[in-house]
N, C-alpha and C. Protein backbone atom coordinates (compact mmCIF):
# COMPACT_ATOMS: atom_id res chain seq x y z
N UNK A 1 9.72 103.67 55.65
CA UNK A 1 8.57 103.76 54.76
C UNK A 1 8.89 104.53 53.50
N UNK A 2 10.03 105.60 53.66
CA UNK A 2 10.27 105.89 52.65
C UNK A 2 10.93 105.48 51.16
N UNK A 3 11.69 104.14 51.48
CA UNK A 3 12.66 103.64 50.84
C UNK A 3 11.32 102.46 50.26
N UNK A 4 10.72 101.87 50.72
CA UNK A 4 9.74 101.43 50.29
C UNK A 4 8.35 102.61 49.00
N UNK A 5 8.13 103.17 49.60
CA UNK A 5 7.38 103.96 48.86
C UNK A 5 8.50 104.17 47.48
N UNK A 6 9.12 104.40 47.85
CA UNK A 6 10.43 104.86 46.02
C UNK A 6 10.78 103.87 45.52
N UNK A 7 10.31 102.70 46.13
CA UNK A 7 10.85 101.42 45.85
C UNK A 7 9.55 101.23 44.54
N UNK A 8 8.04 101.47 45.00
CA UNK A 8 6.98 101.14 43.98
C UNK A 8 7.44 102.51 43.04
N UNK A 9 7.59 103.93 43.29
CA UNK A 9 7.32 104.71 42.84
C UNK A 9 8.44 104.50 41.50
N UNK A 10 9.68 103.91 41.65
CA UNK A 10 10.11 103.42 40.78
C UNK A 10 9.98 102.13 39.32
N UNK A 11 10.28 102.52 38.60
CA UNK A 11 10.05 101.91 37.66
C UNK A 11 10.22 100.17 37.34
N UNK A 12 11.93 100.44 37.89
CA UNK A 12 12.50 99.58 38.44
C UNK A 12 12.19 98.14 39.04
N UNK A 13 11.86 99.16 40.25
CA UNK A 13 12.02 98.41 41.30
C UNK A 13 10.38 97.93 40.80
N UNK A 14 9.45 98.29 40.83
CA UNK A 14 8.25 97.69 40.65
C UNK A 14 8.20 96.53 39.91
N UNK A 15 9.06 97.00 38.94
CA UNK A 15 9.38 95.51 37.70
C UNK A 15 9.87 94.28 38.20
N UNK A 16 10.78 95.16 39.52
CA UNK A 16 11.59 94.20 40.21
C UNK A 16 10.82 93.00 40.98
N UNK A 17 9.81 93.71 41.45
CA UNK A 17 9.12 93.13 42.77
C UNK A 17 7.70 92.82 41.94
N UNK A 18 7.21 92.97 41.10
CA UNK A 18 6.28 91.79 40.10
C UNK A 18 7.15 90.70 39.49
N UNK A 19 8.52 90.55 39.18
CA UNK A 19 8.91 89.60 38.41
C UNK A 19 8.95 88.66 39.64
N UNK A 20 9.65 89.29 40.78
CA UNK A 20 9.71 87.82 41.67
C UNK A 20 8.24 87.43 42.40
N UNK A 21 7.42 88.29 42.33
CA UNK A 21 5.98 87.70 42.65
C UNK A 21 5.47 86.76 41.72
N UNK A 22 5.46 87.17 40.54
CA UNK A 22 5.09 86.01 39.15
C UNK A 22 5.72 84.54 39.40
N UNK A 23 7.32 85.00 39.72
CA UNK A 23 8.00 83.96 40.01
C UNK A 23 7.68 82.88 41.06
N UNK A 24 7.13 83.35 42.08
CA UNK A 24 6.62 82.62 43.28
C UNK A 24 5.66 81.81 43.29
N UNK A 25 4.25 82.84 42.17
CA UNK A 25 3.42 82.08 41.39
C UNK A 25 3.67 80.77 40.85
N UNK A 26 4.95 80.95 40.10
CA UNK A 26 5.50 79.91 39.12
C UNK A 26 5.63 79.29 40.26
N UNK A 27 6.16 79.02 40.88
CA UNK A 27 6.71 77.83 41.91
C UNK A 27 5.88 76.96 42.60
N UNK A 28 4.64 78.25 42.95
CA UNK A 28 3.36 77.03 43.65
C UNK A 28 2.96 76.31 42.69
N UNK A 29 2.77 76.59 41.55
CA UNK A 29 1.88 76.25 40.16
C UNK A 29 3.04 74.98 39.70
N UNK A 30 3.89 75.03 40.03
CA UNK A 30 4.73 73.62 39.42
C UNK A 30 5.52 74.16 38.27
N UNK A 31 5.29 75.20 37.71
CA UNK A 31 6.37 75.51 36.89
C UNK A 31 7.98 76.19 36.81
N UNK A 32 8.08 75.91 37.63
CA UNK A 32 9.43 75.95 38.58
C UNK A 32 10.06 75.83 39.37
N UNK A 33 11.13 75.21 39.67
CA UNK A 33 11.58 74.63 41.03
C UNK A 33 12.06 75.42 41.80
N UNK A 34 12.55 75.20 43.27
CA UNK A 34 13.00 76.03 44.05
C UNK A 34 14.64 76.57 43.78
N UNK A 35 15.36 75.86 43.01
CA UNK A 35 16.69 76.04 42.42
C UNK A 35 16.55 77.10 41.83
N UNK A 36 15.40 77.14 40.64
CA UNK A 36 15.25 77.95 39.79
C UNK A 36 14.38 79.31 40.42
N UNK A 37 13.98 79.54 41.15
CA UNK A 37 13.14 80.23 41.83
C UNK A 37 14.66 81.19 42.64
N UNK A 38 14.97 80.24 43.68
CA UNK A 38 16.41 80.83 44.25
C UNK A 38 17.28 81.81 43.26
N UNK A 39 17.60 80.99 41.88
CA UNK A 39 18.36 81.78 41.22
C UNK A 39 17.64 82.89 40.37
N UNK A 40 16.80 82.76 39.93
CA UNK A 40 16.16 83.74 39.24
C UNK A 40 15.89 85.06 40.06
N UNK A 41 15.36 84.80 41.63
CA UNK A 41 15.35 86.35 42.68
C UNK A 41 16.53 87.11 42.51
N UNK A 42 17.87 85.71 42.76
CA UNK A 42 19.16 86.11 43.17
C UNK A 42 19.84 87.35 42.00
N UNK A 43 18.87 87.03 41.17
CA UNK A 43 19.82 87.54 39.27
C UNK A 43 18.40 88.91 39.42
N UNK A 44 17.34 89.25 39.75
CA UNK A 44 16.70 89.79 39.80
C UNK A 44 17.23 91.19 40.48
N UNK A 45 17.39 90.29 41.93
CA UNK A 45 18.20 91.68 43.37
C UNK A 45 19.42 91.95 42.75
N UNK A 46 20.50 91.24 41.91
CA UNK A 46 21.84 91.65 41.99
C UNK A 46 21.75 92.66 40.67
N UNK A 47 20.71 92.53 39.27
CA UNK A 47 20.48 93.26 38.16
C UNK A 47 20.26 94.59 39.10
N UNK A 48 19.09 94.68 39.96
CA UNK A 48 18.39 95.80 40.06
C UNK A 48 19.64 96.80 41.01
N UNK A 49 20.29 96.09 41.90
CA UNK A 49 21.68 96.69 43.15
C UNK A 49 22.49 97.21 41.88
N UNK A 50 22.68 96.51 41.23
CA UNK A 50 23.77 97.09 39.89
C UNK A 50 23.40 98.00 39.51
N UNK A 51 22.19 98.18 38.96
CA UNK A 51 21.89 99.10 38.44
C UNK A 51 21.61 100.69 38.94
N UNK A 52 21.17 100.53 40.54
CA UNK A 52 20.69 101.61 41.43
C UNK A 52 22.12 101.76 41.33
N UNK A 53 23.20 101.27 41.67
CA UNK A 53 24.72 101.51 42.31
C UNK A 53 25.15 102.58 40.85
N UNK A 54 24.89 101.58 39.69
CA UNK A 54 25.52 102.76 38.16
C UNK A 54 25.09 103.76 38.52
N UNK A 55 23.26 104.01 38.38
CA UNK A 55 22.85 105.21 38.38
C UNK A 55 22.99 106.42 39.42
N UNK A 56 23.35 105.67 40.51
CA UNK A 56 23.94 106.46 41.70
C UNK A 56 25.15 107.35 41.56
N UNK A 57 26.08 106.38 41.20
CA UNK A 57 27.92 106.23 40.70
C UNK A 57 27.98 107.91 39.66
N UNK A 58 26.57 108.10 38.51
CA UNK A 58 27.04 108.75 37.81
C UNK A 58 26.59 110.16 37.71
N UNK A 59 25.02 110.53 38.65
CA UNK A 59 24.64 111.46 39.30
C UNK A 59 26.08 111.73 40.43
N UNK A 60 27.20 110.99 41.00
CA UNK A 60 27.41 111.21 41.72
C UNK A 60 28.53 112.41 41.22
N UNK A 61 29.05 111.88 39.60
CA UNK A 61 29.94 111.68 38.97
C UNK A 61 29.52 113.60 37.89
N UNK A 62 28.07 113.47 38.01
CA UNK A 62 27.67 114.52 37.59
C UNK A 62 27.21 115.82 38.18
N UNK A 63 27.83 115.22 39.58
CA UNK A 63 27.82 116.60 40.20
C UNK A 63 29.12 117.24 40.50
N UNK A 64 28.68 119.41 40.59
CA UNK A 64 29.72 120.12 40.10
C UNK A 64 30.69 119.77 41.49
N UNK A 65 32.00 120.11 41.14
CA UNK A 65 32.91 120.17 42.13
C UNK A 65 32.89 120.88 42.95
N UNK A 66 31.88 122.13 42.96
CA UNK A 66 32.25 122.82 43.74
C UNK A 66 31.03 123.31 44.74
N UNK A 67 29.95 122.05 44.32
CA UNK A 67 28.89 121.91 45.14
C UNK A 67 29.13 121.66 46.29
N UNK A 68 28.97 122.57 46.96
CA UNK A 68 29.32 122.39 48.72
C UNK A 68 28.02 121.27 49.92
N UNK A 69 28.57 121.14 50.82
CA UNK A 69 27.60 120.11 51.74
C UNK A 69 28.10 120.43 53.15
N UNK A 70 26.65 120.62 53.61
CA UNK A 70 26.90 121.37 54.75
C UNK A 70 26.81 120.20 55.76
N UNK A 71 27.79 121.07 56.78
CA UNK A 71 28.30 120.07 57.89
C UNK A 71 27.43 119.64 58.64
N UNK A 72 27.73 118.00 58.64
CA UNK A 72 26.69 117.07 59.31
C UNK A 72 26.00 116.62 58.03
N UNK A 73 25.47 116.50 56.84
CA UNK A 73 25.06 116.92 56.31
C UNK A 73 24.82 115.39 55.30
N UNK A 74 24.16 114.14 55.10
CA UNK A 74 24.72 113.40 54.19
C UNK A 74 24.19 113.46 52.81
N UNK A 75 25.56 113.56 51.81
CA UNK A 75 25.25 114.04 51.00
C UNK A 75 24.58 112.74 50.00
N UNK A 76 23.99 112.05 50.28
CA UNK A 76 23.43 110.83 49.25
C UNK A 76 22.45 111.40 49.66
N UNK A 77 21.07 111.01 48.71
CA UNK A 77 20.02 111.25 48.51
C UNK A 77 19.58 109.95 49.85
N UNK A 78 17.89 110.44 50.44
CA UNK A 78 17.71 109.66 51.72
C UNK A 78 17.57 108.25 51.43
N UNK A 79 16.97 107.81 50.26
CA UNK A 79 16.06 106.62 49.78
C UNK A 79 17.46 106.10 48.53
N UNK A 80 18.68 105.89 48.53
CA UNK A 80 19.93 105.88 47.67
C UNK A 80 19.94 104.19 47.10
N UNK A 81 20.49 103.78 46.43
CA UNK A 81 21.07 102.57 46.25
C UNK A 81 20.79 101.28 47.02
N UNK A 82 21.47 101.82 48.23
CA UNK A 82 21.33 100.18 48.97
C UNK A 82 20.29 100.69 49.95
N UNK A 83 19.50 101.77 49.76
CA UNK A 83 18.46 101.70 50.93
C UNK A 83 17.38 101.01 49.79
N UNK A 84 16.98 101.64 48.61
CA UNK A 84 16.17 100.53 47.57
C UNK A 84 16.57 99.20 47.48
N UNK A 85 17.60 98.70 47.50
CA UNK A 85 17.99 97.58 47.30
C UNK A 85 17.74 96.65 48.30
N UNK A 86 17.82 97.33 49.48
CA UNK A 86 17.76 96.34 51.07
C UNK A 86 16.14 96.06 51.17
N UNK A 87 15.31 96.58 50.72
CA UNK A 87 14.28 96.84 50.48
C UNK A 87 13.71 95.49 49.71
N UNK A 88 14.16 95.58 48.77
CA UNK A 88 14.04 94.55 47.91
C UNK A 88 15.12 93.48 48.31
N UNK A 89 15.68 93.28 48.93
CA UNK A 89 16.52 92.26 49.42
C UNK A 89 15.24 91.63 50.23
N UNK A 90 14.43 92.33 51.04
CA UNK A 90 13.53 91.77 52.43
C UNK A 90 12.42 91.24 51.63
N UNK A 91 12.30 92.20 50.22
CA UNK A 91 10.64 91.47 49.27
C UNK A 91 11.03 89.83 49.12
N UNK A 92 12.64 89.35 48.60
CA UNK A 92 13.08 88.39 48.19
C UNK A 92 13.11 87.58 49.45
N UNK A 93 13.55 88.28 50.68
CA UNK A 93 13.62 86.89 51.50
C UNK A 93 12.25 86.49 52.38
N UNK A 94 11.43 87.33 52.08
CA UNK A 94 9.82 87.26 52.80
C UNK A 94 9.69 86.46 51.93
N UNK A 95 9.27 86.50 50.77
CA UNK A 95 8.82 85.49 49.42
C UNK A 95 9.57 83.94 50.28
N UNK A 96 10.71 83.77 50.65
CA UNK A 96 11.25 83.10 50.64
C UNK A 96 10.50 81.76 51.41
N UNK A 97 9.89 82.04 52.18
CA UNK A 97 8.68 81.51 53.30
C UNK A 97 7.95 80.72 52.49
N UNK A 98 7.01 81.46 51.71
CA UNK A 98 6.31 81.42 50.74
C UNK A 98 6.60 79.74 49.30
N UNK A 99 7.84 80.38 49.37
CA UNK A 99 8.41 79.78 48.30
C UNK A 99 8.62 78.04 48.61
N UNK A 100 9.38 78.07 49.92
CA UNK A 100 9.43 77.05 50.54
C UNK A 100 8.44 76.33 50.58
N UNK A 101 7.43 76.75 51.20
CA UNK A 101 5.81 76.08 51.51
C UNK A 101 5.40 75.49 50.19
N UNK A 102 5.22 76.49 49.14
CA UNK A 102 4.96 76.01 47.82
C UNK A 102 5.44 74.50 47.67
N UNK A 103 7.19 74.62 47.45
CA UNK A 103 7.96 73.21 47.12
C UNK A 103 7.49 72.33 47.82
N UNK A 104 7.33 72.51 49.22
CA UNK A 104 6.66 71.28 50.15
C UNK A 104 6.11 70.39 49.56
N UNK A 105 4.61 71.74 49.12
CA UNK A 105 3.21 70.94 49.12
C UNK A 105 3.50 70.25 47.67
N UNK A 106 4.41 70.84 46.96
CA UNK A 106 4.80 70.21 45.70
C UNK A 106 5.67 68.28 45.53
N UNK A 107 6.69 68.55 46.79
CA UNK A 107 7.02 67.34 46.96
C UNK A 107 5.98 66.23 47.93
N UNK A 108 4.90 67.08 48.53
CA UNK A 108 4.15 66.06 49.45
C UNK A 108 3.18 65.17 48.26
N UNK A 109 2.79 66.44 47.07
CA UNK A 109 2.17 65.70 46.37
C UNK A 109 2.60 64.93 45.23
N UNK A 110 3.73 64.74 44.87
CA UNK A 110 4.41 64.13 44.18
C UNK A 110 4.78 62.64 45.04
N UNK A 111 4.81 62.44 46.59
CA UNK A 111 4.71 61.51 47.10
C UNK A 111 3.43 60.89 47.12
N UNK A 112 2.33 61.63 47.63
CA UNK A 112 0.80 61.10 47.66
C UNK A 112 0.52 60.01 46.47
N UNK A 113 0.99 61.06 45.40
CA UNK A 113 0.75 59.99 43.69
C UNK A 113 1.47 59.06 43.31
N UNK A 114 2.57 59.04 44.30
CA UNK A 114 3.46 58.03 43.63
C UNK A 114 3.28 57.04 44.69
N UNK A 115 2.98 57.23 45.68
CA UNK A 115 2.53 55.95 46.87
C UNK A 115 0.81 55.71 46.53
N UNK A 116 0.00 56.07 45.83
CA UNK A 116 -1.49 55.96 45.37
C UNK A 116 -0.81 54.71 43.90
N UNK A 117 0.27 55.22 43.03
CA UNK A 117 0.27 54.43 42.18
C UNK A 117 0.95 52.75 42.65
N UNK A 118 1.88 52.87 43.82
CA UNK A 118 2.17 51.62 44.34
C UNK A 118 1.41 51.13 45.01
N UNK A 119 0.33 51.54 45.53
CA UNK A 119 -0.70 51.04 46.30
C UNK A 119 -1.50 49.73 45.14
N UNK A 120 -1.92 51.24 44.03
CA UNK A 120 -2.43 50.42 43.07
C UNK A 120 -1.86 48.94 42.19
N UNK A 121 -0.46 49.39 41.93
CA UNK A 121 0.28 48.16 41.90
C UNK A 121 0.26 47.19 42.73
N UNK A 122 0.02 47.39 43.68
CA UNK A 122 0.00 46.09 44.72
C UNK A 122 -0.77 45.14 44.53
N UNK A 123 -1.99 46.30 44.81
CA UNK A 123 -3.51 46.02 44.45
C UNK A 123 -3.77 44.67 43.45
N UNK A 124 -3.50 45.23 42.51
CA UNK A 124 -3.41 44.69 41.03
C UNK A 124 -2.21 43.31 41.36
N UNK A 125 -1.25 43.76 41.73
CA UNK A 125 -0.49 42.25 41.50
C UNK A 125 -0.86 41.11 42.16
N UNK A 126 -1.53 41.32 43.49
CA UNK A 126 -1.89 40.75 44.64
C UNK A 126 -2.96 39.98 44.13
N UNK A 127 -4.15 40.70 43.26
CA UNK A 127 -5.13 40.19 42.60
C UNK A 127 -4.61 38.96 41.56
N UNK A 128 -3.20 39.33 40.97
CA UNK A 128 -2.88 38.56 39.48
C UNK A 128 -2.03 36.80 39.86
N UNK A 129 -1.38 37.77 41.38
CA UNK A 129 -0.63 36.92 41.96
C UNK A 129 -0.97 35.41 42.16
N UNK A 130 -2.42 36.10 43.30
CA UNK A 130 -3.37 34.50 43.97
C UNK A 130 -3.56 33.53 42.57
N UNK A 131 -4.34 34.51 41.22
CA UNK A 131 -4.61 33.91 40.34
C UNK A 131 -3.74 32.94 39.89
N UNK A 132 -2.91 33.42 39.58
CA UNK A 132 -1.39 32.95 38.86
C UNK A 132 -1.13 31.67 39.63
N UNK A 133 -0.61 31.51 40.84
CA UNK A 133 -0.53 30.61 41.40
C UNK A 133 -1.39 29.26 41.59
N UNK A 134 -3.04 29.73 41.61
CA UNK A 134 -3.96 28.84 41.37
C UNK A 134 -3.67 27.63 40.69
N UNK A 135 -3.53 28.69 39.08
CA UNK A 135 -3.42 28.24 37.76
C UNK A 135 -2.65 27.00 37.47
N UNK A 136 -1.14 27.73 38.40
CA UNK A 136 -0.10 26.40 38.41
C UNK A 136 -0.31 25.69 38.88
N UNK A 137 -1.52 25.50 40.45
CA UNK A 137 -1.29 24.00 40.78
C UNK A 137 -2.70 23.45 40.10
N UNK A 138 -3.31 24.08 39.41
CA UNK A 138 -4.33 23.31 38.45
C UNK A 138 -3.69 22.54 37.22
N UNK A 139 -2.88 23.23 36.98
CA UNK A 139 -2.65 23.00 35.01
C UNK A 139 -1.49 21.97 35.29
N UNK A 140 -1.10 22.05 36.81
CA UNK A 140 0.53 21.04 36.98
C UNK A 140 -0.21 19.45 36.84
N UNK A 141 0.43 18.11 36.22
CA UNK A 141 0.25 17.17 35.83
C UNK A 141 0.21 15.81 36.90
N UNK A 142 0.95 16.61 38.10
CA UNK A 142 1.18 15.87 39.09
C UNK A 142 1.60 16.95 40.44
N UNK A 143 1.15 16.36 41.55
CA UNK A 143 1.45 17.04 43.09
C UNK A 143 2.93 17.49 42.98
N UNK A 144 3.56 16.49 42.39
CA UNK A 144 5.61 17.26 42.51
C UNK A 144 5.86 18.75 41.47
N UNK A 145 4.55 17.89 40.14
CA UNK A 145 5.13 19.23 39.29
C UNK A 145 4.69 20.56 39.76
N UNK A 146 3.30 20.45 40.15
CA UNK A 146 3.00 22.09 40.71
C UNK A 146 4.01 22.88 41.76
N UNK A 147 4.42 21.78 42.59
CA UNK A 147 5.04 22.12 43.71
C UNK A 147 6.39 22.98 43.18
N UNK A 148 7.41 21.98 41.88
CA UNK A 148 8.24 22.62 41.53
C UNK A 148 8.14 23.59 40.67
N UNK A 149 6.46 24.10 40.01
CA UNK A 149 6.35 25.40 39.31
C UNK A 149 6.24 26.67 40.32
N UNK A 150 5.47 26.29 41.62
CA UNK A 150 5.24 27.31 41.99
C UNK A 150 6.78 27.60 42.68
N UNK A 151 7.24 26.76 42.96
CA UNK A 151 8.86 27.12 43.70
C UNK A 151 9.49 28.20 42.89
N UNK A 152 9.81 27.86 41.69
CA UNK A 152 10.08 28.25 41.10
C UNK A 152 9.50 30.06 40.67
N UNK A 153 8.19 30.00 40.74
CA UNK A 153 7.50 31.10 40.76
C UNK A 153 7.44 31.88 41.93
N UNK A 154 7.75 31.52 42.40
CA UNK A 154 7.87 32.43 43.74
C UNK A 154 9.73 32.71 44.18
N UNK A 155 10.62 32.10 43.47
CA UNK A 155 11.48 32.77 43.44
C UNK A 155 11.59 33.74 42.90
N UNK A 156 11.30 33.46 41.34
CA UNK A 156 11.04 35.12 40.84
C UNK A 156 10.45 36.25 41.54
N UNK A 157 9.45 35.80 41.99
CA UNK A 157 8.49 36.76 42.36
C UNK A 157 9.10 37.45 43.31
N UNK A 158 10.33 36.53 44.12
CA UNK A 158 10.82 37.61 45.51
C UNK A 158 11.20 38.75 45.00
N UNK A 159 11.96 38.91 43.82
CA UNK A 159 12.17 40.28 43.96
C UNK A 159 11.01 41.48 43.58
N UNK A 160 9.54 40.77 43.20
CA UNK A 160 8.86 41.94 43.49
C UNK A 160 8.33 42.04 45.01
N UNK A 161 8.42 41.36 45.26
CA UNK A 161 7.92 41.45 47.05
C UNK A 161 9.13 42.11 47.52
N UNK A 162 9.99 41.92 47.46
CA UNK A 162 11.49 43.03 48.16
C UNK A 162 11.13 44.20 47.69
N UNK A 163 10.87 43.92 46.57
CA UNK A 163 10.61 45.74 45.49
C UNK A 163 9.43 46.53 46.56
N UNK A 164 8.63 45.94 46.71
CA UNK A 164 7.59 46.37 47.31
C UNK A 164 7.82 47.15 48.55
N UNK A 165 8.85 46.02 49.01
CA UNK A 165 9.30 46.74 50.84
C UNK A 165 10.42 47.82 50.60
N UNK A 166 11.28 47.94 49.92
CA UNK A 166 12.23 48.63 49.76
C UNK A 166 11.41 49.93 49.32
N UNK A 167 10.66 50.08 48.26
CA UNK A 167 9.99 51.32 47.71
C UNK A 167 9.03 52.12 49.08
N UNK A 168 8.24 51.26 49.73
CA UNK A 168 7.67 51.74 50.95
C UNK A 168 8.55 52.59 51.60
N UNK A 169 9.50 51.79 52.07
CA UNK A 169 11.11 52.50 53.07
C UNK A 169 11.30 53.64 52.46
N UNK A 170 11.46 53.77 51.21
CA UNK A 170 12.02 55.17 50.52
C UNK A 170 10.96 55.86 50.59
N UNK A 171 9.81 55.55 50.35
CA UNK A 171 8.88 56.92 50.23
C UNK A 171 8.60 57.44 52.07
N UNK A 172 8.70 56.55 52.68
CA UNK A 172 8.39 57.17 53.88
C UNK A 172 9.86 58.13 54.30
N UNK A 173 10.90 57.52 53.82
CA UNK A 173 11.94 57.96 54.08
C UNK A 173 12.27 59.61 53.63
N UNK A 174 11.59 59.75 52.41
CA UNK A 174 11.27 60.92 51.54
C UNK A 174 10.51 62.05 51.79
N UNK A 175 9.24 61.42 52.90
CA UNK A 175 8.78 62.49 53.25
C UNK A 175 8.94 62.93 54.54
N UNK A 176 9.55 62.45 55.21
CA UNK A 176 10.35 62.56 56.17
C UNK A 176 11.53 63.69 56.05
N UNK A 177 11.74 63.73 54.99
CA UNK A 177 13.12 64.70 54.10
C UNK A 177 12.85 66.03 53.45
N UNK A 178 14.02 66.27 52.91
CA UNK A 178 13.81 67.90 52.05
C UNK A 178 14.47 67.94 50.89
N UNK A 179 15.07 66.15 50.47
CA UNK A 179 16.56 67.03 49.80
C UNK A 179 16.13 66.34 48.81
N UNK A 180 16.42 66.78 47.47
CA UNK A 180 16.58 65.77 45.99
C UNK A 180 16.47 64.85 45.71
N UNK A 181 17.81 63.91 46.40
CA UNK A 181 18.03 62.96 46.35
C UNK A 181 17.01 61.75 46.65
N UNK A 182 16.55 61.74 47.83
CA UNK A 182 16.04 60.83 48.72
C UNK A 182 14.23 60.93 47.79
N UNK A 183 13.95 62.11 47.30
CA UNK A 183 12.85 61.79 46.60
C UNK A 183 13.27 61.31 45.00
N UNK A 184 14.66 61.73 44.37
CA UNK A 184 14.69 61.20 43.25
C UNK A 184 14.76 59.13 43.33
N UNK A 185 15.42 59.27 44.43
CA UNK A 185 15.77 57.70 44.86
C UNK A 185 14.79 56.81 44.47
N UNK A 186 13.23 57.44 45.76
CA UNK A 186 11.95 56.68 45.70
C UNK A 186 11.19 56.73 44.51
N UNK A 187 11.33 57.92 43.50
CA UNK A 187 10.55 57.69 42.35
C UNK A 187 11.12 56.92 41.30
N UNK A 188 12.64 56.98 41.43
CA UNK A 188 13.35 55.79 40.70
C UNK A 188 12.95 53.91 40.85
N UNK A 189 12.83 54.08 42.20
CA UNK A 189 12.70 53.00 42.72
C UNK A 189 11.43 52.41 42.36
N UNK A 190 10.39 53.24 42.30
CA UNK A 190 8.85 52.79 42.17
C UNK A 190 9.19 52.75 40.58
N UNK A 191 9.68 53.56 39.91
CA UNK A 191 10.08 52.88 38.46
C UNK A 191 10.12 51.64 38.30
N UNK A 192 11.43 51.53 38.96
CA UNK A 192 11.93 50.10 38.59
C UNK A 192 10.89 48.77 39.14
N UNK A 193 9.69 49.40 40.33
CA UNK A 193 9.28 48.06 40.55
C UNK A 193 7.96 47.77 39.42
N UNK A 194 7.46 49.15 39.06
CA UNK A 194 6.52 48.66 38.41
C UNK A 194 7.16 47.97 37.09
N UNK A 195 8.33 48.45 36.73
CA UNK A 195 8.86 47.80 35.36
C UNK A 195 9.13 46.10 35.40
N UNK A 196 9.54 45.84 36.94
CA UNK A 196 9.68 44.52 37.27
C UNK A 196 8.10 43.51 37.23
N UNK A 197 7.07 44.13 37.91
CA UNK A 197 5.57 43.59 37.97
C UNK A 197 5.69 42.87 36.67
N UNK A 198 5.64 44.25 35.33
CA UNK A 198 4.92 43.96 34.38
C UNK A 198 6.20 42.72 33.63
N UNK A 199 7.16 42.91 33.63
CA UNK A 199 7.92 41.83 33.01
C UNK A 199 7.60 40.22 33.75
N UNK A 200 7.40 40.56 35.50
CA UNK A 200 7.12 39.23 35.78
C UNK A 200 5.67 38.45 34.85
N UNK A 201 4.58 39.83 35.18
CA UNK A 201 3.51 39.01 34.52
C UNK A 201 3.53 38.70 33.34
N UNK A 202 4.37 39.82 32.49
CA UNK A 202 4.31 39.18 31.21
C UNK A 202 5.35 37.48 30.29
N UNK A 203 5.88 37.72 31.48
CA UNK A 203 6.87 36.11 31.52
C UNK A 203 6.21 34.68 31.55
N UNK A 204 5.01 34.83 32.42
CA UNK A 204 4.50 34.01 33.25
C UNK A 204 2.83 33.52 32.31
């Protein structure tokens, strides 16, 4: 309790342990990622250890030679360097909990919106689709020609129907996950299908 108490009573360390609280803030709030969150504590604890260690090093450095210490006796102050520091090592890895949870709910909802916007795409193409097809066997001149427009139209079209199944796979696949990749994959992917929709319809 003591190393804690000198931990606020310090200047320091208080600075220390509001910057990575702000920071944590930042992270639920979306303005920072967990990379950046990780490194910013990491540069936080190793500034503040450096610094307790100098100021330690030169009180140590400024005492007389011939200051005696009685046996048994340890001569560091009780609350020293790495007892502040360990201190603040535990503020950083408690946060750490915290921090995690944040990113979660950050990547759960970055999935929610991006499977709400393929939904909606569907929605919408599914609606444009039936139409579309109608159209061709109305406007076709004869039973062979519709037959060979819509053939034709529905080859194209497979690759938004693949697009469709493949993007599903990744997002479920994503939240299923933790890592970068597998969510940069699926939001790439839903890129590319909505970019495909709109070129089909606008072809057609």
């Amino acid at each position: 309790m003591g190393a804690i108490a000198n931990l606020w009573q310090s200047e320091r360390g208080f600075v220390a342990v509001t910057l990575i609280a702000s920071a944590t803030v930042g992270l639920c709030i979306g303005r920072m990622t967990t990379d950046q969150w990780l490194d910013f504590s990491r540069f936080i604890f190793l500034t503040y250890a450096a610094g307790k260690t100098v100021t330690g090093a030169v009180q140590i450095i400024k005492r007389s030679p011939s200051t005696s210490v009685a046996a048994g006796t340890d001569p560091r102050p009780p609350s020293g360097p790495i007892g502040l520091a360990s201190v603040l090592l535990v503020v950083v890895l408690g946060s750490l909990p915290m921090a995690t949870a944040c990113a979660g709910s950050q990547r759960l909802d970055t999935l929610r919106t991006t499977l709400a916007s393929v939904n909606a795409a569907r929605d919408g193409f599914s609606t444009w689709d039936a139409t579309h097809q109608h159209d061709i066997v109305v406007n076709a001149a004869s039973r062979q020609e519709a037959e060979g427009n819509l053939s034709s139209y529905r080859l194209e079209r497979e690759q938004v129907v693949t697009g469709f199944e493949i993007v599903y796979r990744l997002i479920g696949q994503a939240a299923t996950l933790t890592d970068d990749t597998s969510l940069g994959i699926a939001l790439a992917r839903s890129t590319v299908l909505l970019s495909d929709i709109h070129r089909l319809e606008g072809t057609q």
